[in-house]
N, C-alpha and C. Protein backbone atom coordinates (compact mmCIF):
# COMPACT_ATOMS: atom_id res chain seq x y z
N UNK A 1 91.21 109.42 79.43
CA UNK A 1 92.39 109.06 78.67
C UNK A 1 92.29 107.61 78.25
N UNK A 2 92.93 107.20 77.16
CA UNK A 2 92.86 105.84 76.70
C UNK A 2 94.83 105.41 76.89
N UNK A 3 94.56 104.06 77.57
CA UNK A 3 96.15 103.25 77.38
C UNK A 3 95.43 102.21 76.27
N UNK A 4 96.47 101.77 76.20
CA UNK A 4 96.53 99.92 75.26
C UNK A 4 97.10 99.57 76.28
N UNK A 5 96.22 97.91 75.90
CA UNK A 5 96.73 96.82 76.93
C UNK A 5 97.29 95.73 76.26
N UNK A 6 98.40 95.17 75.94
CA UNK A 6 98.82 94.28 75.37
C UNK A 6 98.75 92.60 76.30
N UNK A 7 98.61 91.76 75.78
CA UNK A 7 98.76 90.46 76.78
C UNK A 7 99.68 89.51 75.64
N UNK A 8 99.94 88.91 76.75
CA UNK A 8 100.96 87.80 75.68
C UNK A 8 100.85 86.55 76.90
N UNK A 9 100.91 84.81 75.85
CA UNK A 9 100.82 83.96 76.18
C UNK A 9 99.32 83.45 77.03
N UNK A 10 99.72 83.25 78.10
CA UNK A 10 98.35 82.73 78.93
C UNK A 10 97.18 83.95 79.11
N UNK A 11 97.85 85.07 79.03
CA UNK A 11 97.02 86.19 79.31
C UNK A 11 96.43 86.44 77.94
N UNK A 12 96.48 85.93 76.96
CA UNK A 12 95.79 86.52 75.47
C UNK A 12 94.72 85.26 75.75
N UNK A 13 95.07 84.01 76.32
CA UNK A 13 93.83 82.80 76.38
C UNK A 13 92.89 83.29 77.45
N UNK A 14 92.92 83.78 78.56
CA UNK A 14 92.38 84.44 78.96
C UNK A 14 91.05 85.67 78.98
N UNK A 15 92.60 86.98 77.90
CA UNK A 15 91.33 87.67 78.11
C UNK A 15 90.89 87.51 76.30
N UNK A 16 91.35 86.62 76.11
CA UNK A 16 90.57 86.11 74.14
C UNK A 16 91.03 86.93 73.29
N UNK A 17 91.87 87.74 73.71
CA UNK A 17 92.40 88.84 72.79
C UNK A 17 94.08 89.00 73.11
N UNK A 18 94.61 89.37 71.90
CA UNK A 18 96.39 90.37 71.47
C UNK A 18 96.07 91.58 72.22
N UNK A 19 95.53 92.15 72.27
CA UNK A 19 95.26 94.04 72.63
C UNK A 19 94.06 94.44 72.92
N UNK A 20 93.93 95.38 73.48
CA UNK A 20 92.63 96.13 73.40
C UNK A 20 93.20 97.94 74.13
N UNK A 21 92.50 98.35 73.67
CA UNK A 21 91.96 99.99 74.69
C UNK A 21 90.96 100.25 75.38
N UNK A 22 91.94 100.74 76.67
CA UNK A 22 90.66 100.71 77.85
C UNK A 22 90.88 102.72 78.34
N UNK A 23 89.65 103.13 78.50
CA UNK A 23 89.46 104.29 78.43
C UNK A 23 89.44 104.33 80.07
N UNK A 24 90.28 105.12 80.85
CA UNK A 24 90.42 105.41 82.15
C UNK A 24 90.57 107.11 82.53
N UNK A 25 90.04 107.35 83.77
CA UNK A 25 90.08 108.58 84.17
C UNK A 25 91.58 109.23 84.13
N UNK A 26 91.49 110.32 83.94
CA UNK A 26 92.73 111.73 84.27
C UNK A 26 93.69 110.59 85.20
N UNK A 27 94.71 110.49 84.65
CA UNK A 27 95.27 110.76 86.53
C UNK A 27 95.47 109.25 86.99
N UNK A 28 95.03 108.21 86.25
CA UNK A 28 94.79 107.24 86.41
C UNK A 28 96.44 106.18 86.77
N UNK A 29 96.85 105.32 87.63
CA UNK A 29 97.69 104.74 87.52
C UNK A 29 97.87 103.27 86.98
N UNK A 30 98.53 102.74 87.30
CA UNK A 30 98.41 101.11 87.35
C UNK A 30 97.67 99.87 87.72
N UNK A 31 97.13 100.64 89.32
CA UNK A 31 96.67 99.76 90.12
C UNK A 31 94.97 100.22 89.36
N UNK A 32 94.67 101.22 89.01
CA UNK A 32 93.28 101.64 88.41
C UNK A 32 92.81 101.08 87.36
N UNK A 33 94.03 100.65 86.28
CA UNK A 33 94.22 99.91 85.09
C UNK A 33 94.11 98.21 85.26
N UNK A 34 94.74 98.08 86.66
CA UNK A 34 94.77 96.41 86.80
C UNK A 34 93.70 96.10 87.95
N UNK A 35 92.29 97.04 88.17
CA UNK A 35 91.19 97.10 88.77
C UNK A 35 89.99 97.08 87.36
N UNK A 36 90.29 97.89 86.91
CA UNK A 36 89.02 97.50 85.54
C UNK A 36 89.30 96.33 84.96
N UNK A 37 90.72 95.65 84.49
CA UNK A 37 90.73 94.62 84.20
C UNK A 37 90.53 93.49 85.18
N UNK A 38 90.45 93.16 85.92
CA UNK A 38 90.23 91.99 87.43
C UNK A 38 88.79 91.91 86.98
N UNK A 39 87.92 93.44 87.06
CA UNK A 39 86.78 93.57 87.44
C UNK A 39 85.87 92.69 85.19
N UNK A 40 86.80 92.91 84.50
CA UNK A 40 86.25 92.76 83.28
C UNK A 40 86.50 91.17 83.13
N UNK A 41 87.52 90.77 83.67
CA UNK A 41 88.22 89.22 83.38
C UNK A 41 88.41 88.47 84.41
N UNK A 42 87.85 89.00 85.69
CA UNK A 42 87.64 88.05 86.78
C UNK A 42 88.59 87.64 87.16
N UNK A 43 87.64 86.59 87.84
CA UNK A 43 89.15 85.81 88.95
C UNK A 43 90.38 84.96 88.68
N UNK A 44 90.35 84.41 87.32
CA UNK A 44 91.46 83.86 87.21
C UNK A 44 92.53 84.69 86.08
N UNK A 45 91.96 86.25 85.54
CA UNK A 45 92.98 86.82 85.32
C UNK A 45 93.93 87.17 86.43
N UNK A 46 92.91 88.04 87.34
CA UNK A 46 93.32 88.51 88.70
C UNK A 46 94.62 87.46 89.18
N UNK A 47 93.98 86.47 89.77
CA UNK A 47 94.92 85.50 90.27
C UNK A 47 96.43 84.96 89.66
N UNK A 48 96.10 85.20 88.11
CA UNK A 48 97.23 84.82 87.15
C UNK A 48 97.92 86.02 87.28
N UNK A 49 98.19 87.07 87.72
CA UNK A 49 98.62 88.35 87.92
C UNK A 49 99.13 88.46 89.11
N UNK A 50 97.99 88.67 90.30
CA UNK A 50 98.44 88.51 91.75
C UNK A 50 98.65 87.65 92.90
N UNK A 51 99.48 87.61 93.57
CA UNK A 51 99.96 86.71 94.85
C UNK A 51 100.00 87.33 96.00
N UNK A 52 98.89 87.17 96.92
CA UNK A 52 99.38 87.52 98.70
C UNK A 52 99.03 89.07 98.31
N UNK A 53 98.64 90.04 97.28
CA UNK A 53 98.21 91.16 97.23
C UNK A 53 99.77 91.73 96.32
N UNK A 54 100.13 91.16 96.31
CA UNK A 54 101.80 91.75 95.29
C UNK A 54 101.21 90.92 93.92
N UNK A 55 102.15 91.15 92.76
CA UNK A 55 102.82 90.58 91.67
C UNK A 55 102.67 89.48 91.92
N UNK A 56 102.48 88.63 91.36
CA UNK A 56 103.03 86.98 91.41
C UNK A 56 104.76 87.04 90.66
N UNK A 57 105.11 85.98 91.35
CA UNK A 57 106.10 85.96 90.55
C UNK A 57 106.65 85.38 89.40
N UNK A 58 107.45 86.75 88.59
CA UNK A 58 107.58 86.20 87.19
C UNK A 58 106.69 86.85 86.59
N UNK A 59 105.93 87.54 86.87
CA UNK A 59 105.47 88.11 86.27
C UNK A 59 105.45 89.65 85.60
N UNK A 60 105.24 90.02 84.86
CA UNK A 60 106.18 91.56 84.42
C UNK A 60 104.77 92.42 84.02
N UNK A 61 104.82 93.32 84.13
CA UNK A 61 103.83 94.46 83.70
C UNK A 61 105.30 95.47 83.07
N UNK A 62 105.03 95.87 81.72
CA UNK A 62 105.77 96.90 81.12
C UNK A 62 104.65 98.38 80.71
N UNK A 63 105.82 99.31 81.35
CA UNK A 63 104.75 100.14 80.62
C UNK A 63 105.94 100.84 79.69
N UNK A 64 105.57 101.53 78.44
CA UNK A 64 106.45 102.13 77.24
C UNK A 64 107.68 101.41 77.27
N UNK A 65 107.55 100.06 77.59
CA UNK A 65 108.83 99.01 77.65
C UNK A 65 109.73 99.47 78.87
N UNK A 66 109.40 100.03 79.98
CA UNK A 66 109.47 99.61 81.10
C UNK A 66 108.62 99.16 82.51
N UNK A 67 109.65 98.19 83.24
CA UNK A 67 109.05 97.31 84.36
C UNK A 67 108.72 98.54 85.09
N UNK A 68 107.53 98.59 85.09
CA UNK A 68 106.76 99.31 86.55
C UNK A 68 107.93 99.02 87.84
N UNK A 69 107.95 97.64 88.24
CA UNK A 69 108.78 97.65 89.61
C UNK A 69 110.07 98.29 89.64
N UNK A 70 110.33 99.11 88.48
CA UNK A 70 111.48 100.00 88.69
C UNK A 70 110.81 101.79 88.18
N UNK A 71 109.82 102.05 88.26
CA UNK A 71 108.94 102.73 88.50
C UNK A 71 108.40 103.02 89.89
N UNK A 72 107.00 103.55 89.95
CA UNK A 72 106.36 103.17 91.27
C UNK A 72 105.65 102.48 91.67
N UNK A 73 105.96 101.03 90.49
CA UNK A 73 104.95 99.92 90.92
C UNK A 73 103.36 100.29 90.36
N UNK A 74 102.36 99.51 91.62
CA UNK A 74 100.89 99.86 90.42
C UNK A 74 100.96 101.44 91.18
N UNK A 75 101.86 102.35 91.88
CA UNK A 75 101.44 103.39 91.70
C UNK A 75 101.80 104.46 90.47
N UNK A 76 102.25 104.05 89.47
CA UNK A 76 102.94 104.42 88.65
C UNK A 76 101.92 104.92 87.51
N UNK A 77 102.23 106.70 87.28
CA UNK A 77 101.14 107.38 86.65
C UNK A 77 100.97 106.61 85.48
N UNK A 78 99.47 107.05 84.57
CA UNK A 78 99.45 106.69 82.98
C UNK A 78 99.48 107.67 82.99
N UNK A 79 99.84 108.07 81.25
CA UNK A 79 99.27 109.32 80.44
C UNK A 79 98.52 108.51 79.09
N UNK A 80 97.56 109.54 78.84
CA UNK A 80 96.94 109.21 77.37
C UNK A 80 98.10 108.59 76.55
N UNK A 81 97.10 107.49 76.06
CA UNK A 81 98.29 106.70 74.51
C UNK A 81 99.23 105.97 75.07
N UNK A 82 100.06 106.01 76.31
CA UNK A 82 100.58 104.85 76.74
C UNK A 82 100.08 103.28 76.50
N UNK A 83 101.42 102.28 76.94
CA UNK A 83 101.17 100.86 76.13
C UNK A 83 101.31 100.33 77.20
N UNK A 84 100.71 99.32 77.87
CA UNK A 84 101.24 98.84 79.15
C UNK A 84 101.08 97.38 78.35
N UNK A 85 101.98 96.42 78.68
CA UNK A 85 102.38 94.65 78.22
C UNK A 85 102.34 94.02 79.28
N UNK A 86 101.25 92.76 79.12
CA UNK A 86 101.25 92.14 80.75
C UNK A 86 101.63 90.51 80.20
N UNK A 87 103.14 90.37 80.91
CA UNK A 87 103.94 88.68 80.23
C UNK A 87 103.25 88.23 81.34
N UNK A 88 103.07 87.16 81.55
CA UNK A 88 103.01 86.09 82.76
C UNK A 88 104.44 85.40 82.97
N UNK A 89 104.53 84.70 83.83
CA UNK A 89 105.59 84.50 84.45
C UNK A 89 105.91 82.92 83.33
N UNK A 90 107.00 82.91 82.77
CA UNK A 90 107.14 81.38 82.05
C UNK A 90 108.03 80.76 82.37
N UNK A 91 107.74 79.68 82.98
CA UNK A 91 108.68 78.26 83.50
C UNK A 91 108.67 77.46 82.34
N UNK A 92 109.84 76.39 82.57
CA UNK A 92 109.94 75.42 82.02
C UNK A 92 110.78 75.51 81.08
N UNK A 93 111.03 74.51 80.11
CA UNK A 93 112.42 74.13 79.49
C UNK A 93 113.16 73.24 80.37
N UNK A 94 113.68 72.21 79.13
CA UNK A 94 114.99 71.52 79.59
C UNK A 94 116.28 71.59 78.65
N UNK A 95 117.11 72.14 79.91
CA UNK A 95 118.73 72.21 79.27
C UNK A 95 119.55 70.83 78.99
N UNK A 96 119.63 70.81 77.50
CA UNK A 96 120.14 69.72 77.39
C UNK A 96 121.61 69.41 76.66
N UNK A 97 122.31 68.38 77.51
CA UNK A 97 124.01 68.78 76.84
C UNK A 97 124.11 67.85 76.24
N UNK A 98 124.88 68.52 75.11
CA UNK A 98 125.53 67.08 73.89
C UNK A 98 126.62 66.11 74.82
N UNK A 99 126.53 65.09 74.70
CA UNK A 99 127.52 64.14 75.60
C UNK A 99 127.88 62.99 74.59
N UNK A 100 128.80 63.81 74.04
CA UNK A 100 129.91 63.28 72.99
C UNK A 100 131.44 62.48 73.40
């Protein structure tokens, strides 16, 4: 079966790309999907992704525009043609008040 992998922000500098399709077995879940990628983009995708063996935080994996962690997490089936979106976690900004 084939998903799309979308990345946005630090994860497109990373893996040098907006998208790609990655062709995975029957049956395949999340954690199978975020194992070929570790294994294609190494250690500092990996790391920009995971913490302590969880999620880092702030960080979102969507699949068909929903959060896996309200799913079953990386156990959470694919099917063919699914879209999975991987945000990284974004800090920063300053709130600033008019003081009139």
């Amino acid at each position: 079966m084939r998903v799309k992998a979308l990345y946005y922000a630090t994860f497109r500098q990373i893996t040098g790309r907006k998208e790609e399709e990655v062709e995975l077995k029957n049956n395949a879940r999340v954690s199978d999907l975020l194992s070929f990628l570790f294994k294609k983009y190494g250690r500092e995708f990996r790391e920009s992704i995971m913490d302590d063996g969880g999620l880092r935080m702030g960080v979102k994996i969507l699949l068909n525009g929903r959060d896996v962690d309200f799913i079953d997490g990386f156990d959470t089936e694919l099917r063919d043609g699914d879209v999975v979106h991987f945000f990284p976690a974004i800090a920063g900004g300053k709130v600033s008040r008019d003081q009139n």
